[in-house]
Protein backbone atom coordinates (compact mmCIF):
# COMPACT_ATOMS: atom_id res chain seq x y z
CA UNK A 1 0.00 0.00 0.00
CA UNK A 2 1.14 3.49 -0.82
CA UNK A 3 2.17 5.72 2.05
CA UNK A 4 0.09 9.12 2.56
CA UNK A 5 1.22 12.34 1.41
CA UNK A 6 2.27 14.61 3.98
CA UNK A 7 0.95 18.30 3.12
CA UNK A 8 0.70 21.83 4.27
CA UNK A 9 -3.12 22.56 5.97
CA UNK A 10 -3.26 25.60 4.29
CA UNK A 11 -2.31 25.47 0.76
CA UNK A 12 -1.51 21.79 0.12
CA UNK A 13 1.73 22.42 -0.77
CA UNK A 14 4.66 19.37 -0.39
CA UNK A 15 7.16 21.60 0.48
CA UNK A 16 7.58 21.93 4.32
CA UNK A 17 9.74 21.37 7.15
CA UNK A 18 10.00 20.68 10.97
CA UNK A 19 10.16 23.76 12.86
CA UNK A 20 13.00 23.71 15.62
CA UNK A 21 12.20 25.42 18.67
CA UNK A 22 15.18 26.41 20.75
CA UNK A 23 14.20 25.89 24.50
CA UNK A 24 17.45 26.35 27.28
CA UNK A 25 20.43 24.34 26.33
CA UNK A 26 19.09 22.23 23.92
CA UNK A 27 17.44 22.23 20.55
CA UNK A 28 14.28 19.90 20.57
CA UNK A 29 11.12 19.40 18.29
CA UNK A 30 7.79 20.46 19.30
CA UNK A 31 6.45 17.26 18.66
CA UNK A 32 3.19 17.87 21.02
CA UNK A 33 1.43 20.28 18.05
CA UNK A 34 3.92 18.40 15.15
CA UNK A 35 4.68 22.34 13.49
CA UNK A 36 5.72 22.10 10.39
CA UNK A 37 6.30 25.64 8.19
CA UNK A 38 5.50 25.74 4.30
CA UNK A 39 8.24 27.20 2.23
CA UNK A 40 5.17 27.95 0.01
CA UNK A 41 2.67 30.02 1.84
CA UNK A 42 5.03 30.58 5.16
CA UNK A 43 1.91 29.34 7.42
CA UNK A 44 2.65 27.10 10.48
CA UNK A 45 0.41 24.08 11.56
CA UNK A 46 0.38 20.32 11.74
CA UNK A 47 0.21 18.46 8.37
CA UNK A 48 -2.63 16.71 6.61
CA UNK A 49 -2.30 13.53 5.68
CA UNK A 50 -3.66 12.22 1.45
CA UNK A 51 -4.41 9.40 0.91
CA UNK A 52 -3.78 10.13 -3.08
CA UNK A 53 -2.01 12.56 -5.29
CA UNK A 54 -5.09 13.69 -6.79
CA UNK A 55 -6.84 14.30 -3.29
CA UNK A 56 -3.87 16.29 -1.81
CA UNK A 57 -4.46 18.47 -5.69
CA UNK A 58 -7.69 18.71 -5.01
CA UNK A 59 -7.45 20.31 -1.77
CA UNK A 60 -4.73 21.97 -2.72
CA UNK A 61 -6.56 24.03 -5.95
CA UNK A 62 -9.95 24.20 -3.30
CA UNK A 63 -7.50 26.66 -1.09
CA UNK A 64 -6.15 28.69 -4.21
CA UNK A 65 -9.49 29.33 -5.68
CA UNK A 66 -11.31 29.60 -2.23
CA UNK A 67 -13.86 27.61 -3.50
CA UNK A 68 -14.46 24.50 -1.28
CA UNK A 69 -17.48 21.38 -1.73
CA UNK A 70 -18.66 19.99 1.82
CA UNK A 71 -17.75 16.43 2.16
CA UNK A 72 -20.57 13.94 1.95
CA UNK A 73 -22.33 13.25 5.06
CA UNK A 74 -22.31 9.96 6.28
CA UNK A 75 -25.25 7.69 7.05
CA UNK A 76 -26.24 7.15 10.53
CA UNK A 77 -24.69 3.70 10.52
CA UNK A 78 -21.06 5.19 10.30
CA UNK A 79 -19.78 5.58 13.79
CA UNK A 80 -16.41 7.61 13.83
CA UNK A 81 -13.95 5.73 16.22
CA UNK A 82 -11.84 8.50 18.76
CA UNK A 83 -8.58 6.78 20.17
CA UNK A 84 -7.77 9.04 23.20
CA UNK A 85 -4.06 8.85 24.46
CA UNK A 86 -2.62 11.35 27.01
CA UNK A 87 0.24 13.13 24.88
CA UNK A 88 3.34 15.56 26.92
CA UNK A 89 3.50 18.60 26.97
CA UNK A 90 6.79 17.89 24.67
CA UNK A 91 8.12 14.73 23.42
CA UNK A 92 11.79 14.13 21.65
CA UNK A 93 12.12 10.75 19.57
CA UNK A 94 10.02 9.40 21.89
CA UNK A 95 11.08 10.54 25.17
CA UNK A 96 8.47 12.48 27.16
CA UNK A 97 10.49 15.40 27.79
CA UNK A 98 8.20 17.49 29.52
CA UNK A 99 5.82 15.26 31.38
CA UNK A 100 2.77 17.34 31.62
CA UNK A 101 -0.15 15.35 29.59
CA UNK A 102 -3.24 16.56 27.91
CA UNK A 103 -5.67 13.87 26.35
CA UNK A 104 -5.66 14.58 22.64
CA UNK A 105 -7.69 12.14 19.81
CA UNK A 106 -4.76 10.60 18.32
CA UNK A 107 -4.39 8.65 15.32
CA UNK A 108 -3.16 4.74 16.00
CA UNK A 109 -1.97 1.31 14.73
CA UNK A 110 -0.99 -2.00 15.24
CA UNK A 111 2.20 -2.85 16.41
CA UNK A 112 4.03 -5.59 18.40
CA UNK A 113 0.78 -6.44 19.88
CA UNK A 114 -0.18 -3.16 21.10
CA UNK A 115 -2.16 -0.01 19.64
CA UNK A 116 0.33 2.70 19.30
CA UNK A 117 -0.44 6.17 18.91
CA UNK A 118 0.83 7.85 15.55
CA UNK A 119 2.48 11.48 15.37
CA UNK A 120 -1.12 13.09 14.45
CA UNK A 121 -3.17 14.49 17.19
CA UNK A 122 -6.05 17.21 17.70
CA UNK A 123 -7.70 18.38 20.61
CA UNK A 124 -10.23 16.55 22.06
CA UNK A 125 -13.28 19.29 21.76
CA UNK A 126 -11.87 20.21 18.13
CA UNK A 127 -12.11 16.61 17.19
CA UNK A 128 -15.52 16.69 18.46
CA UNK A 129 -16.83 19.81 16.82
CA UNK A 130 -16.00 18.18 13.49
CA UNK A 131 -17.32 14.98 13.52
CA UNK A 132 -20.46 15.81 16.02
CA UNK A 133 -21.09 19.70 14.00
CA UNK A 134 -24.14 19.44 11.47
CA UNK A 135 -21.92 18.46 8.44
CA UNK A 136 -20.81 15.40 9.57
CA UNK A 137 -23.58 14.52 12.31
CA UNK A 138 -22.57 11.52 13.80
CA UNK A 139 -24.89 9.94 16.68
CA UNK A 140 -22.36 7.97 17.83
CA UNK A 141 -18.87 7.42 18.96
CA UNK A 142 -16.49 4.79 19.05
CA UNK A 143 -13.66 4.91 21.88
CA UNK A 144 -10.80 3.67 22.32
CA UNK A 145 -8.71 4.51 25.33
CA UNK A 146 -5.36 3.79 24.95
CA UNK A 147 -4.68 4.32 28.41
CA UNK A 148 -6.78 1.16 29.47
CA UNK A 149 -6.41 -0.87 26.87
CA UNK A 150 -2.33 -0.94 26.54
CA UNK A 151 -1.78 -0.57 30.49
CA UNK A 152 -4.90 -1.34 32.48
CA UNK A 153 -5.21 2.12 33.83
CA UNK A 154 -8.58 4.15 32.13
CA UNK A 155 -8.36 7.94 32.21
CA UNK A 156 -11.29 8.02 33.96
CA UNK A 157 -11.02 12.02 34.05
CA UNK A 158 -11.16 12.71 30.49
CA UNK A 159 -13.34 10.05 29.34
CA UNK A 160 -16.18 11.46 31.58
CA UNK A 161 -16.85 14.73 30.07
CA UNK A 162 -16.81 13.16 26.18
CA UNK A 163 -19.51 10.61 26.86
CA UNK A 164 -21.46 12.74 28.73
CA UNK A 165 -21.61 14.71 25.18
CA UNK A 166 -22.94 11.95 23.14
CA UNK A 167 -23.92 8.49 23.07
CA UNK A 168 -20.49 6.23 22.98
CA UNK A 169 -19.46 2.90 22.74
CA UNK A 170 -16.18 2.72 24.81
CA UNK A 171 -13.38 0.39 24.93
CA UNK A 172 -11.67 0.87 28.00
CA UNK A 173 -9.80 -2.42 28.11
CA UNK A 174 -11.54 -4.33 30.51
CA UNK A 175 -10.00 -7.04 31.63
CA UNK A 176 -12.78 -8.31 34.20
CA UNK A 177 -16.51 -7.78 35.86
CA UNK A 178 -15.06 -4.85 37.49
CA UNK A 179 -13.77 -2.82 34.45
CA UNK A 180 -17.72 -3.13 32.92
CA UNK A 181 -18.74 -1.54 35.60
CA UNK A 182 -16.29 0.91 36.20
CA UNK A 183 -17.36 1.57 32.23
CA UNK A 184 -20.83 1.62 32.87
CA UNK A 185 -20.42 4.63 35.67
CA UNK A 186 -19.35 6.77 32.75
CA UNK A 187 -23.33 6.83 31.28
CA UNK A 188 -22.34 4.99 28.32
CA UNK A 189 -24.29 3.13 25.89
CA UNK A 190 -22.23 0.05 25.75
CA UNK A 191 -19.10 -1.25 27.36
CA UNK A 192 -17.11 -3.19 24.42
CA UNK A 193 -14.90 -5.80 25.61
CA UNK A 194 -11.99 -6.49 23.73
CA UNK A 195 -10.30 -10.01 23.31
CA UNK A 196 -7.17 -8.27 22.78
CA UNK A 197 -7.29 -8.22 27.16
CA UNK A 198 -8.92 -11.09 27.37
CA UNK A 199 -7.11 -14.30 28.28
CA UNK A 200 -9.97 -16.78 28.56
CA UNK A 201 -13.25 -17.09 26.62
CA UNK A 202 -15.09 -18.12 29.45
CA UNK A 203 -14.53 -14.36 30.64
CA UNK A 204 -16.76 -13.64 28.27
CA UNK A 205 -19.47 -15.43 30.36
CA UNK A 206 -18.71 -14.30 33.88
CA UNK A 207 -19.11 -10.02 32.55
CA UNK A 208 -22.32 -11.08 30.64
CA UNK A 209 -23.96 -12.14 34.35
CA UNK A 210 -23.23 -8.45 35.18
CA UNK A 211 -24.88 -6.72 32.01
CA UNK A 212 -26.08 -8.28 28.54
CA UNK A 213 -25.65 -4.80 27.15
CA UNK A 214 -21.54 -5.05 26.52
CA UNK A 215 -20.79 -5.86 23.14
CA UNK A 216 -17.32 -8.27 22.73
CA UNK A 217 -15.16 -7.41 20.07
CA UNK A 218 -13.27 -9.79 17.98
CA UNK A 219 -10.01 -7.87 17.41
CA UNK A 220 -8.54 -9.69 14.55
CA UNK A 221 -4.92 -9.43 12.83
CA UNK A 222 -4.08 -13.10 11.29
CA UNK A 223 -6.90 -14.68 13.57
CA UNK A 224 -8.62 -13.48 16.79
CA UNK A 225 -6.48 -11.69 18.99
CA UNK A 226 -6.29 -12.81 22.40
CA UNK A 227 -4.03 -11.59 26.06
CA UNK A 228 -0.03 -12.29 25.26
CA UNK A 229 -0.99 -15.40 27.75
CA UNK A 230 -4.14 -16.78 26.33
CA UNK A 231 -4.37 -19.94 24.61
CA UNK A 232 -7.77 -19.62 23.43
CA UNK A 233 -8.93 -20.91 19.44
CA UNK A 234 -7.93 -18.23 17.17
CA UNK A 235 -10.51 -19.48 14.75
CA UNK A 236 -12.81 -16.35 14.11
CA UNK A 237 -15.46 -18.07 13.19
CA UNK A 238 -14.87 -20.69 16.17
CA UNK A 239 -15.19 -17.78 18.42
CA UNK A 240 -18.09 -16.13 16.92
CA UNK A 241 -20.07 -19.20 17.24
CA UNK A 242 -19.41 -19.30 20.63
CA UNK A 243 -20.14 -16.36 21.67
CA UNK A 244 -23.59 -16.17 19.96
CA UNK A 245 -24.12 -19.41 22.18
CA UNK A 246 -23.31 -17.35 25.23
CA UNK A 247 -26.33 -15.35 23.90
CA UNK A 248 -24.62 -12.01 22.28
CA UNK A 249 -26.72 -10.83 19.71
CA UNK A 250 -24.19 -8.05 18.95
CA UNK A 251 -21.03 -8.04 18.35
CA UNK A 252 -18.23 -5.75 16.85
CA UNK A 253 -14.88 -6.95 14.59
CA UNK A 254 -12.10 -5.30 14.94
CA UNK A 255 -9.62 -6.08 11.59
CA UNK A 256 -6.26 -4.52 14.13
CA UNK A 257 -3.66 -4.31 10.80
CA UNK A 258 -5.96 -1.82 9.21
CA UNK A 259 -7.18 0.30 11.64
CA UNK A 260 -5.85 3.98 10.18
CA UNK A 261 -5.04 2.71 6.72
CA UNK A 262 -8.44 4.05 5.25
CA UNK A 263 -8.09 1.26 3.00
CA UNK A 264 -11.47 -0.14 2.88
CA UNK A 265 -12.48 -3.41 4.46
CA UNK A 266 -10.69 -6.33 4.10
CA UNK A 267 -12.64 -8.13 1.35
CA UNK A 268 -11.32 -11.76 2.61
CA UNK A 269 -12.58 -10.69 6.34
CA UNK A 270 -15.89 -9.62 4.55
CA UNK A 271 -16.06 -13.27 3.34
CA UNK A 272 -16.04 -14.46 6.52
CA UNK A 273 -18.66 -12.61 7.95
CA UNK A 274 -20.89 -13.66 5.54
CA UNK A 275 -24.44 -15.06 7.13
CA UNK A 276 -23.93 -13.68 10.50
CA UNK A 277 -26.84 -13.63 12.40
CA UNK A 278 -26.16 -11.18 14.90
CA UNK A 279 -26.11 -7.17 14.85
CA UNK A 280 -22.48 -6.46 13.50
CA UNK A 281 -20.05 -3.71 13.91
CA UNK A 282 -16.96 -3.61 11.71
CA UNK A 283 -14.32 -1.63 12.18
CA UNK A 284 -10.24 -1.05 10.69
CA UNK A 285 -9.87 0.61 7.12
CA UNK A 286 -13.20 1.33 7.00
CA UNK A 287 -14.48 4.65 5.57
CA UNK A 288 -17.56 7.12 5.38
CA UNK A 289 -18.57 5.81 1.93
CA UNK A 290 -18.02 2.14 2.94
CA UNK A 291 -21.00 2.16 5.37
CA UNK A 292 -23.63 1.43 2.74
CA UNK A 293 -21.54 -1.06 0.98
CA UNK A 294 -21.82 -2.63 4.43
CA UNK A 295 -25.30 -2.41 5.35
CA UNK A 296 -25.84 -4.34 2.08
CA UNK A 297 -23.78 -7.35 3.35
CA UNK A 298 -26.02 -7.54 6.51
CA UNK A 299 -22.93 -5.56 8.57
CA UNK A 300 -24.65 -2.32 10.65
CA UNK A 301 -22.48 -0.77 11.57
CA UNK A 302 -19.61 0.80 10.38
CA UNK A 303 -16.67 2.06 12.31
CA UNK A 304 -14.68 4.65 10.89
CA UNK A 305 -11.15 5.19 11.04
CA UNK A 306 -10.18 8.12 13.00
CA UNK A 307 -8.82 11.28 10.74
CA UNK A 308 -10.66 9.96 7.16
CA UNK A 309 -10.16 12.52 4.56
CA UNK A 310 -13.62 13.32 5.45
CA UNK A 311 -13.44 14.12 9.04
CA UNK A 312 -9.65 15.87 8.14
CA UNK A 313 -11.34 18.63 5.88
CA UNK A 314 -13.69 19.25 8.65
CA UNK A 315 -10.80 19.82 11.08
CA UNK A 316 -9.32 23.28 11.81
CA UNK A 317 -6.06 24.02 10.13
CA UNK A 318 -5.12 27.09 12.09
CA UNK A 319 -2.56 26.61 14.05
CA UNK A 320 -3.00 26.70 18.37
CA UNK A 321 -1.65 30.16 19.63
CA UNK A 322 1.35 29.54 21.26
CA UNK A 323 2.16 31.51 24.95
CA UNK A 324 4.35 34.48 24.90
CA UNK A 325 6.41 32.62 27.60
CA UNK A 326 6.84 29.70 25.74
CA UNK A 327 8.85 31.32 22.69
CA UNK A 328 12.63 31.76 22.86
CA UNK A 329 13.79 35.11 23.54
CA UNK A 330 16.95 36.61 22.32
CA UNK A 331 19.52 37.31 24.96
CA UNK A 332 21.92 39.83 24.61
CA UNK A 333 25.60 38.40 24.63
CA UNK A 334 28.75 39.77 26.11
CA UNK A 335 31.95 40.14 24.13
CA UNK A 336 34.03 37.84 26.10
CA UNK A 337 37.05 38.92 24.28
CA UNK A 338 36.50 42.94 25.81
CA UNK A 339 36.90 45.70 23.89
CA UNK A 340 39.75 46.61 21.74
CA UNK A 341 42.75 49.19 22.72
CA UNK A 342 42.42 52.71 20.49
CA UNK A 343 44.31 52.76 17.49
């Protein structure tokens, strides 16, 4: 698959580059708001991300002529998924530099067994007013805390005021009974449990007993994922049929290698879903248009990747006002040398 283009927010243009801030002693990156500056139209601001040549042109003749087309809507089965991560304040090649954290929506993938957040983030409320405001409309959300799911520790904090906004479906990465209802104190339509956290199958029974409203999710990459531990059938079909004996009439599918890709479902996955009898989410690659491609195939639900080219030309491109205090300062320097004799 071809990698995305990388493009200035403002005019589109390829021809950018990483602004170095000078803070104390040493030079560093400030990674937390990615600033890039276009040679081009000498604006500052995070990148957009193309999936195409001829999208990035697109948007890039929409901002020279001023002339823009709103992006489809999408039907009311596409659910936008929002991985939350708490990002620092200011991060070198991976080092949290500064570690003061602010949840931000973050963009994500599948790696070594764990969901890793990319270098594209966006405020949690500007996230929100793009994909909840009346030109994209969603009803619902699709979360994934990162937090919970890689370490066991929910940002309980953050997650409150979002699904007290909306109606969301959260994955917090529960591990056990008590995680569902930890979940469930956050008003939220449906707890998903993940079998990426899971170790045992019959876990699956034991949380049902507390609340037949959690949806389990069958994360899949090369088979059903399971806890590094597990030894449970990887068989996704296996599974399925198991679960819909436990009596789960929904359930979601998770395809984990192309979650962020935008790439469409996975037409071998599709396959496999075929003749479900259950309500079904499906979720990684999937887009806004793919939803009624979907419904067609007897899938619901469709969970969209976080930052589609959709959702990204509803986002704001003006770069975050940065704090006087935070800015380097020139210093005036003293001639060590002294000054020189008359003459």
């Amino acid at each position: 698959m071809p990698e995305d283009l990388l493009a200035c927010a403002h005019c589109g243009s390829l021809n950018t580059y990483l602004k170095i801030w000078v803070q104390g002693f040493l030079p560093t990156v400030n990674a937390e708001r990615q600033v890039h500056v276009c040679r081009d139209c000498g604006q500052e601001g995070m990148l957009l991300r193309f999936s195409s040549e001829e999208e990035r042109q697109r948007f890039a003749d929409e901002a020279r002529t001023g002339t823009t087309v709103d992006p489809p809507k999408p039907t009311t089965d596409a659910i936008p998924i929002l991985p939350l991560d708490a990002v620092p304040l200011l991060e070198v090649r991976g080092v949290d530099a500064i570690p003061i954290y602010r949840t931000k929506v973050v963009d994500v993938k599948w790696n070594d067994r764990r969901l890793e957040r990319g270098d594209y983030r966006v405020d949690v409320t500007a996230y929100w007013d793009a994909v909840g405001g009346s030109r994209y409309n969603a009803g619902r959300i699709y979360v994934l805390d990162l937090a919970g799911i890689n370490h066991g520790k929910p940002n309980f904090e953050d997650l409150r005021p979002i699904t007290k906004r909306t109606t969301a479906l959260l994955d917090l990465g529960v591990r056990g009974p008590e995680d569902v209802m930890d979940g469930y104190m956050l008003d939220v339509e449906s707890v998903v449990v993940g079998t990426k956290t899971l170790r045992l199958l019959d876990q699956f029974r034991e949380i049902r007993e507390i609340s037949e409203g959690i949806v389990p999710c069958l994360d899949v990459a090369d088979g059903v994922v399971w806890s590094e531990l597990s030894k449970e059938d990887r068989d996704l079909r296996v599974v399925a049929a198991a679960l819909r004996k436990l009596g789960f009439e929904s359930l979601a599918v998770m395809d984990l290698r192309r979650l962020g890709t935008f790439a469409g479902p996975d037409p071998d996955l599709l396959a496999q879903l075929a003749g479900w009898d259950v309500e079904l989410y499906l979720g990684g690659g999937v887009r806004e248009e793919d939803a009624a491609g979907l419904r067609e195939r007897g899938i619901a639900h469709a969970l969209v990747d976080p930052f589609t080219p959709v959702i990204r030309s509803l986002l704001p491109t003006k770069r975050e006002s940065v704090p006087a205090d935070a800015l380097p300062v020139a210093r005036p320097t003293k001639d060590v040398r002294g000054t020189p004799a008359p003459g």
